[in-house]
N, C-alpha and C. Protein backbone atom coordinates (compact mmCIF):
# COMPACT_ATOMS: atom_id res chain seq x y z
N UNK A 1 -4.60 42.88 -19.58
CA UNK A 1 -5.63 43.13 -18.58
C UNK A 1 -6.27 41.83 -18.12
N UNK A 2 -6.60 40.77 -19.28
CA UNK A 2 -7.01 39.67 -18.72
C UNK A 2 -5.88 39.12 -17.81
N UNK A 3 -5.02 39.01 -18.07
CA UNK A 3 -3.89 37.89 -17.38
C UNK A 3 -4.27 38.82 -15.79
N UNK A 4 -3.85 40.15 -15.97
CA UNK A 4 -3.86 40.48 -14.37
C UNK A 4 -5.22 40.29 -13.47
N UNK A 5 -6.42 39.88 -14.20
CA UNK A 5 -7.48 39.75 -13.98
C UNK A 5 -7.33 38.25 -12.92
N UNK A 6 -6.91 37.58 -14.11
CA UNK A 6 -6.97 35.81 -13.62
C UNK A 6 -5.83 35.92 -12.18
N UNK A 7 -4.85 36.62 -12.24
CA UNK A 7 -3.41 36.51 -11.16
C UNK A 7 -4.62 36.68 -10.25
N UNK A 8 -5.55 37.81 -10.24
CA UNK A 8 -5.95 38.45 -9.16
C UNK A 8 -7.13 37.56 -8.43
N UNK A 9 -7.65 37.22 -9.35
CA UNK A 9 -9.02 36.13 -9.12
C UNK A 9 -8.27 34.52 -8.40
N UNK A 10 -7.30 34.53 -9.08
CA UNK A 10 -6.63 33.32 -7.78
C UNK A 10 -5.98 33.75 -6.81
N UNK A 11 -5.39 34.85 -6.66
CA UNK A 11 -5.02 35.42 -5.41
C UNK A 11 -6.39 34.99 -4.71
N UNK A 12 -7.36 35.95 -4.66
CA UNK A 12 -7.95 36.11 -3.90
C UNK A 12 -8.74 34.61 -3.79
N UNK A 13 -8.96 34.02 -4.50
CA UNK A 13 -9.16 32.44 -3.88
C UNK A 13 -8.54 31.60 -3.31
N UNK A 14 -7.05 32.08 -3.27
CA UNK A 14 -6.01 31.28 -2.25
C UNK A 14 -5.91 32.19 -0.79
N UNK A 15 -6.27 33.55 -1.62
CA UNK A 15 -6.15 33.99 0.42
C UNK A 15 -7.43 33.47 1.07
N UNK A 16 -8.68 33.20 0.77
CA UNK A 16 -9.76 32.83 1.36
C UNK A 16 -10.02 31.47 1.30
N UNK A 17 -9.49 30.56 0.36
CA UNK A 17 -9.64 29.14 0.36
C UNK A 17 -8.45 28.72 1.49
N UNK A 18 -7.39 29.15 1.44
CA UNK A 18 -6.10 29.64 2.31
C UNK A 18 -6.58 28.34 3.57
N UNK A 19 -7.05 28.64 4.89
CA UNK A 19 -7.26 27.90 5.44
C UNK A 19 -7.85 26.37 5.26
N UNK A 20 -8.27 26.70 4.56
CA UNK A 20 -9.67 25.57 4.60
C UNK A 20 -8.58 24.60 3.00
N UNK A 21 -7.80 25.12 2.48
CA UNK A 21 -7.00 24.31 1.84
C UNK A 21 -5.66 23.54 3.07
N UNK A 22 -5.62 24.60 3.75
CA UNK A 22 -4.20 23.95 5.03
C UNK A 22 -5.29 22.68 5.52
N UNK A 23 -6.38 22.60 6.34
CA UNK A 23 -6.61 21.78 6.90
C UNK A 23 -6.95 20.62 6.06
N UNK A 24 -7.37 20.49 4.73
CA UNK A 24 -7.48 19.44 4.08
C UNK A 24 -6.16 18.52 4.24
N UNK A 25 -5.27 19.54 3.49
CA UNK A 25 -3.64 18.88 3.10
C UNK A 25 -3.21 18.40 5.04
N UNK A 26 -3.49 18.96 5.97
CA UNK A 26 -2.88 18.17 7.19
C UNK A 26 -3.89 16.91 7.79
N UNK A 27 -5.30 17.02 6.65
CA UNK A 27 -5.90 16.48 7.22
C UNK A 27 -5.52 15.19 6.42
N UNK A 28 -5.21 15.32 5.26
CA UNK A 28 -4.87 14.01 4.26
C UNK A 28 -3.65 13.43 4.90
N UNK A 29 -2.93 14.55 5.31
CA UNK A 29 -1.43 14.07 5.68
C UNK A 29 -1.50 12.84 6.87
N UNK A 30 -2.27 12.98 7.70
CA UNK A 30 -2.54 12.76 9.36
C UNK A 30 -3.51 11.28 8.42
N UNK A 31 -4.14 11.58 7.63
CA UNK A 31 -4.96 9.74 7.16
C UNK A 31 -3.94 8.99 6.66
N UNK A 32 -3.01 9.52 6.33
CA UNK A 32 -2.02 8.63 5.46
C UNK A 32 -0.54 8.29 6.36
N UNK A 33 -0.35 8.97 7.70
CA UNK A 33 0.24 8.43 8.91
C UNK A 33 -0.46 7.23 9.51
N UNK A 34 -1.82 7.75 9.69
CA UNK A 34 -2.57 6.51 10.13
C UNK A 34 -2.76 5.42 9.82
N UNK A 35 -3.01 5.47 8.21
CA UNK A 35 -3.14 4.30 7.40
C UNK A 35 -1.73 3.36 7.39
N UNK A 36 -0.47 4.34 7.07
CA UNK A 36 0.74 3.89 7.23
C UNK A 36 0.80 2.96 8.50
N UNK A 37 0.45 3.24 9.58
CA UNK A 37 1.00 2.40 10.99
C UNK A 37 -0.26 1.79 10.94
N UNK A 38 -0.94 1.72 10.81
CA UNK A 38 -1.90 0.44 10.66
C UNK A 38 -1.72 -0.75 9.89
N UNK A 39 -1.15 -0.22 8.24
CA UNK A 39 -0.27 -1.40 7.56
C UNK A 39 0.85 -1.89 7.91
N UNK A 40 1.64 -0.97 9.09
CA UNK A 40 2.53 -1.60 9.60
C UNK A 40 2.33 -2.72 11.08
N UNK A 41 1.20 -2.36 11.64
CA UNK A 41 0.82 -3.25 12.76
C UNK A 41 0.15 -4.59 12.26
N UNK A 42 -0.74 -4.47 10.77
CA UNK A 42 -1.27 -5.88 10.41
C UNK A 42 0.23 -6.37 10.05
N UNK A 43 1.12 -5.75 8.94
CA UNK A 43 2.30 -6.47 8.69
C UNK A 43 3.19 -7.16 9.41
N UNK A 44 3.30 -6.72 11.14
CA UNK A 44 3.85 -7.20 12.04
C UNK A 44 3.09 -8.37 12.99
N UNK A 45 1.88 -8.39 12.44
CA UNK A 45 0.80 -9.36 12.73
C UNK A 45 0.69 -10.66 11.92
N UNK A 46 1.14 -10.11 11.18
CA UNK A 46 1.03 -11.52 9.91
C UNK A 46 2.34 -12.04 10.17
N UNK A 47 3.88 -11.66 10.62
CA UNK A 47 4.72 -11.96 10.55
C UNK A 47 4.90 -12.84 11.91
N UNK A 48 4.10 -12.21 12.65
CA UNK A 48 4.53 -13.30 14.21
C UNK A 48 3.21 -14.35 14.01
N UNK A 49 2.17 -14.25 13.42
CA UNK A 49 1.46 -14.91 13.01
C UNK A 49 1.93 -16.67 12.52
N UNK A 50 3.01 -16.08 11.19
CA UNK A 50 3.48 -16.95 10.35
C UNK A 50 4.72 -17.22 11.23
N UNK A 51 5.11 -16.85 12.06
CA UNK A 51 6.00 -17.52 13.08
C UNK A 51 5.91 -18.65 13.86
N UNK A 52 4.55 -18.68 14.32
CA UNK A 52 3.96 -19.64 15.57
C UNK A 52 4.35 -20.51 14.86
N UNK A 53 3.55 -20.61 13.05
CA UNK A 53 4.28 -21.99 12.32
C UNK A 53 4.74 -23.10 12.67
């Protein structure tokens, strides 16, 4: 009875957290694209940088 208790008590916190968990995870996803091409634009900055040389 407990176990079906707990299945049920996270069900129902994933159907209602449900959204609001999607937009975190696309929202982390979308900072860590950003962050990505930003380390790639200083990295391509430092490289023509150290070019002029």
């Amino acid at each position: 009875m407990t176990t079906a208790f707990i299945v049920l008590a996270l069900a129902l916190i994933l159907i209602f957290a449900g959204p609001t968990l999607l937009y975190i995870c696309v929202g982390y996803a979308d900072y860590m694209l950003e962050r990505r091409r930003h380390l790639l634009a200083v990295k391509h900055a430092v490289r023509r940088r150290s070019d002029e040389r």
